[in-house]
Protein backbone atom coordinates (compact mmCIF):
# COMPACT_ATOMS: atom_id res chain seq x y z
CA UNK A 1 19.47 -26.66 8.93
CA UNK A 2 19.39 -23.55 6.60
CA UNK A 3 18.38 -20.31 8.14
CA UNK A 4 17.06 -17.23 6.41
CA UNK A 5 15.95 -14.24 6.74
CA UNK A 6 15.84 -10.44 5.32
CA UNK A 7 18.78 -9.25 3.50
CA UNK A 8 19.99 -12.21 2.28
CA UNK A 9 20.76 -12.69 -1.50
CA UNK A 10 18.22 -15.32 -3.41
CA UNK A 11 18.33 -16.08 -7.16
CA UNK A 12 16.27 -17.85 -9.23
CA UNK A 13 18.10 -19.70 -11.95
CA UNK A 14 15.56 -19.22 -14.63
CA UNK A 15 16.30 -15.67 -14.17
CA UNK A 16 19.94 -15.25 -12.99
CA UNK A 17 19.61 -11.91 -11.77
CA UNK A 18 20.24 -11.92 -8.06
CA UNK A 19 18.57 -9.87 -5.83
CA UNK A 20 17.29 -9.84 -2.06
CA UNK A 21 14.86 -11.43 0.49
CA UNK A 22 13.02 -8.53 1.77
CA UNK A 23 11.44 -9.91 4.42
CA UNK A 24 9.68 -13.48 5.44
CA UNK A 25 6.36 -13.16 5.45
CA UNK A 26 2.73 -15.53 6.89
CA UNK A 27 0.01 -16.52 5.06
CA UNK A 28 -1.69 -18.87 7.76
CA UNK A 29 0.61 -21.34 8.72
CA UNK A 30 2.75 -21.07 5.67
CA UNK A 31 6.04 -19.12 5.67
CA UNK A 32 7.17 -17.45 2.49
CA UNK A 33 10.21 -14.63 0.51
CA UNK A 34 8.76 -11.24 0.09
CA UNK A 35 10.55 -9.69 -2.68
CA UNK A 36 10.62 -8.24 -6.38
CA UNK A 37 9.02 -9.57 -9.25
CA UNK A 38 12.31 -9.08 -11.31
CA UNK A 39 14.03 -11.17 -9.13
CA UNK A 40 11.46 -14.31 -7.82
CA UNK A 41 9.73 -14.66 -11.40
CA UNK A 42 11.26 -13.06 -14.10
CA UNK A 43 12.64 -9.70 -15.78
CA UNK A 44 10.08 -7.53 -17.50
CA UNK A 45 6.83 -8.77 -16.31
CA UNK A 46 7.19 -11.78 -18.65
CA UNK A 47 5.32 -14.86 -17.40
CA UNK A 48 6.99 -17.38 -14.78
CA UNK A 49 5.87 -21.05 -13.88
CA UNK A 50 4.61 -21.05 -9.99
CA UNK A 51 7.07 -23.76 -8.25
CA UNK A 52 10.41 -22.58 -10.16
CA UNK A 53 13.29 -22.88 -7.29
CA UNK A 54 14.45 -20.14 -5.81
CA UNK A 55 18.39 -20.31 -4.24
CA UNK A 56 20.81 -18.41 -1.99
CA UNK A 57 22.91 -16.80 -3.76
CA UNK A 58 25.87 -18.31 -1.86
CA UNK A 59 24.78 -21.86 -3.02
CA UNK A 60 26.81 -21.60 -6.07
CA UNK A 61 25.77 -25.11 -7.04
CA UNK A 62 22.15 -24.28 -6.63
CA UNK A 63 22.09 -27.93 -4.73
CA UNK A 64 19.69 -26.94 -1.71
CA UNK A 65 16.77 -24.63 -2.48
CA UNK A 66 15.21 -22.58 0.10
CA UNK A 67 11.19 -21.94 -1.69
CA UNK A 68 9.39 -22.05 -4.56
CA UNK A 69 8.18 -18.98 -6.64
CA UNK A 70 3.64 -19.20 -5.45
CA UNK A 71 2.66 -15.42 -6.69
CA UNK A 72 4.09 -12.71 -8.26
CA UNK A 73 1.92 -8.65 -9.13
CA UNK A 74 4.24 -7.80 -12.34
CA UNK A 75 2.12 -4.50 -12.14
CA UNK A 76 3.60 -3.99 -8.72
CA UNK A 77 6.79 -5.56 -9.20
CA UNK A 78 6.23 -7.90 -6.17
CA UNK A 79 6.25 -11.63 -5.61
CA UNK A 80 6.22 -13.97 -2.61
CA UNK A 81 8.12 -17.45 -2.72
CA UNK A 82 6.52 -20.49 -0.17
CA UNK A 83 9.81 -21.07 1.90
CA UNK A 84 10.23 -25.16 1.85
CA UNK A 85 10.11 -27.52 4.72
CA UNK A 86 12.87 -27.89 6.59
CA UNK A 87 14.03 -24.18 6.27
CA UNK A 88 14.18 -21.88 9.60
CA UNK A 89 12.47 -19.02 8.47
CA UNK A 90 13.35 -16.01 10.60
CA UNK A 91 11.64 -12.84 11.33
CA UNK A 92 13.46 -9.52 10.76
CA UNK A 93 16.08 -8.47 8.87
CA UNK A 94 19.80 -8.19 8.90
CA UNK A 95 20.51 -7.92 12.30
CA UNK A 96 18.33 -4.95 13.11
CA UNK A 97 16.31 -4.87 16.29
CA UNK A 98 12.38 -7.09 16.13
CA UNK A 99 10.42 -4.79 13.64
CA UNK A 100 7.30 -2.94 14.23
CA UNK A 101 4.62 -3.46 12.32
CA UNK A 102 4.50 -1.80 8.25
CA UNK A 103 3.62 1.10 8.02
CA UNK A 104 3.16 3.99 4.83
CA UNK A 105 5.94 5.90 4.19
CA UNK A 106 6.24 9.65 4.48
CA UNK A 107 8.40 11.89 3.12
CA UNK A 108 11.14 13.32 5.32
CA UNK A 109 11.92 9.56 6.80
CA UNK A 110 15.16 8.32 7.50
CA UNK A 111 15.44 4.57 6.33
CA UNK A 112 17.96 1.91 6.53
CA UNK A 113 17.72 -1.33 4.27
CA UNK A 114 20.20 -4.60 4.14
CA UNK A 115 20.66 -5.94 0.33
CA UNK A 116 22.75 -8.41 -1.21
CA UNK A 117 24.50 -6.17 -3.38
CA UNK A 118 25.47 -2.70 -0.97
CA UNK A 119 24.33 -4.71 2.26
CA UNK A 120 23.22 -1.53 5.03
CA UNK A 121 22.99 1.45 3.84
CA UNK A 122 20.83 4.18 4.84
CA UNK A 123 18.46 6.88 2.79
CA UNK A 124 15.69 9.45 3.05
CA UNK A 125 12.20 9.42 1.86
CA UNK A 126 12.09 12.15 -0.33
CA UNK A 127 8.56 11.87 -2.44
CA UNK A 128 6.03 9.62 -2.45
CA UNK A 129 3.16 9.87 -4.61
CA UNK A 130 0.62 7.10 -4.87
CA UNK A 131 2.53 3.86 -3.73
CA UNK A 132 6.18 4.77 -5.09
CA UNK A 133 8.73 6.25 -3.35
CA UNK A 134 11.92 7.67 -3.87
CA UNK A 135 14.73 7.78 -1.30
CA UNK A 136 17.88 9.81 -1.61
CA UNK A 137 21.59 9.39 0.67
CA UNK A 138 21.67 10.90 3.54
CA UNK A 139 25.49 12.19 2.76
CA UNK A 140 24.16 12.78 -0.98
CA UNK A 141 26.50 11.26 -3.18
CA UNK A 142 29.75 11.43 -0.72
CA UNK A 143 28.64 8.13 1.26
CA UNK A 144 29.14 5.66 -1.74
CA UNK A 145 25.97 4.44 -3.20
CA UNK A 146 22.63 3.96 -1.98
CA UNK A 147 21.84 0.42 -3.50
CA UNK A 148 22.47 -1.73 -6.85
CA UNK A 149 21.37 -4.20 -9.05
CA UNK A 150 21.46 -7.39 -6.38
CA UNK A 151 19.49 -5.10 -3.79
CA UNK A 152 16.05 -5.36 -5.34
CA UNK A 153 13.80 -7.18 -3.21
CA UNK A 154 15.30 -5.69 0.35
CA UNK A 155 12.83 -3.65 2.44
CA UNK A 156 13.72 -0.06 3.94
CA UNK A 157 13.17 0.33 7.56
CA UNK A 158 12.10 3.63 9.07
CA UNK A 159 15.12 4.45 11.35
CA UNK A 160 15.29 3.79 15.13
CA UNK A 161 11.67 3.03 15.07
CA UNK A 162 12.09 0.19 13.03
CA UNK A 163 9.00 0.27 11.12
CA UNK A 164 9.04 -1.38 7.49
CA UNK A 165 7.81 0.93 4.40
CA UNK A 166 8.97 0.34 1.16
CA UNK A 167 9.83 -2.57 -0.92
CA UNK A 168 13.10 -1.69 -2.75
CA UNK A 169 12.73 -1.91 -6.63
CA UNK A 170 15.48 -0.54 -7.89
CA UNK A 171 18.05 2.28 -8.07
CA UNK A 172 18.04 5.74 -10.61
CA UNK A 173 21.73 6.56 -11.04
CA UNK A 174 21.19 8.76 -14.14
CA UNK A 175 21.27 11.55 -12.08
CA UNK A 176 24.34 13.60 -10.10
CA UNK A 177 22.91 11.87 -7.30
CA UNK A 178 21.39 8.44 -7.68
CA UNK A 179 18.41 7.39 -5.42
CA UNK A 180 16.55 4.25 -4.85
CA UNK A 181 13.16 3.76 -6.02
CA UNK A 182 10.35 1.65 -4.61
CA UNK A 183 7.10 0.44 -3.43
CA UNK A 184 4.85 1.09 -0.48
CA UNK A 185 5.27 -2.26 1.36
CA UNK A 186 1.82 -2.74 2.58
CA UNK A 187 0.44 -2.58 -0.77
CA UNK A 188 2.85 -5.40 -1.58
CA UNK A 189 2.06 -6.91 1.70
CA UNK A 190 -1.79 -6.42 0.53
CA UNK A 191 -1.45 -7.56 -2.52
CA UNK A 192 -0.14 -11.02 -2.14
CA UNK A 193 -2.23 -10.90 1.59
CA UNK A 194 0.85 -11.44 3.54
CA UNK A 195 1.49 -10.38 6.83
CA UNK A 196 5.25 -9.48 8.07
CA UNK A 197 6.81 -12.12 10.94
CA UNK A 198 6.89 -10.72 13.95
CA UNK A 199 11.33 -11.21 15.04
């Protein structure tokens, strides 16, 4: 039986632009993907078909799929994918300790995510103003890079704590030192009325 869980890489074919499961989330008895819009349903906020298959990424031939693209907010960037039967959907992420439940993120926080692309690598909250946030290296730009494309979908976990907070969107590496950019998880979680699995 296939087993996922948070930090794994997904791709939808329709798409091709890999990214991350953020998180397996419950609506009622149904399990489903938490992650970005750009990667469940398509680039730009352009319209998707509910039911498209979504893959892991290491499934080159795309033979087994794992869920089917139900929702996505284009506004927010977020989308949720019903994970199929006879998938083991597992709470948690990576393999960090069970996580608390979501909570808003603050400025000041040290976070750790797991993404397909840069797998763990940790950050700090540095602004957040409405429900985006922006989250620098700890080392600045001396401890390789924060995330990149293939790590959009992967949540960022408030350090030792283990608290969820931000859905990870994407990265800004225009700067001297690039930073990841993304969105308040509960209003994702809000949004699409998911809760987080407790594991």
């Amino acid at each position: 039986m296939t087993s996922i869980r948070g930090g794994m890489g997904i791709v939808n074919p329709k798409v091709k632009h890999p990214g991350s499961i953020g998180l397996i989330a419950g609506q009622g008895e149904s399990r489903y993907i938490l992650s970005c819009y750009h990667v469940l349903c398509r680039l730009g906020r352009a319209p998707f078909q509910r039911g498209e298959e979504i893959f892991l990424v290491e499934d080159t031939d795309q033979a087994n799929p794992i869920a089917r693209v139900e929702q996505g907010l284009p506004d927010l960037d977020a989308a949720m994918a019903l994970v199929l039967d006879g998938i083991e959907a597992l709470g948690g992420i990576g393999d960090f300790p069970p996580l608390a439940e979501p909570a808003q993120p603050e400025e000041g926080m040290h976070v750790v995510k797991v993404g397909h692309a840069t797998g763990k690598t940790e950050g700090r909250i540095t602004r957040v103003e409405d429900d985006e946030v922006w989250i620098e290296p700890v080392d600045g730009a001396a401890g390789g890079p924060i995330s990149a494309g293939g790590d959009s979908g992967s949540v960022w976990v408030c350090k030792d704590a283990w608290v969820p907070v931000v859905l990870h969107t994407g990265t800004n590496d225009a700067g001297i030192i690039p930073y990841a950019r993304g969105l308040a998880l509960i209003r994702a979680l809000d949004g699409l009325k998911l809760t987080v699995l407790a594991g």
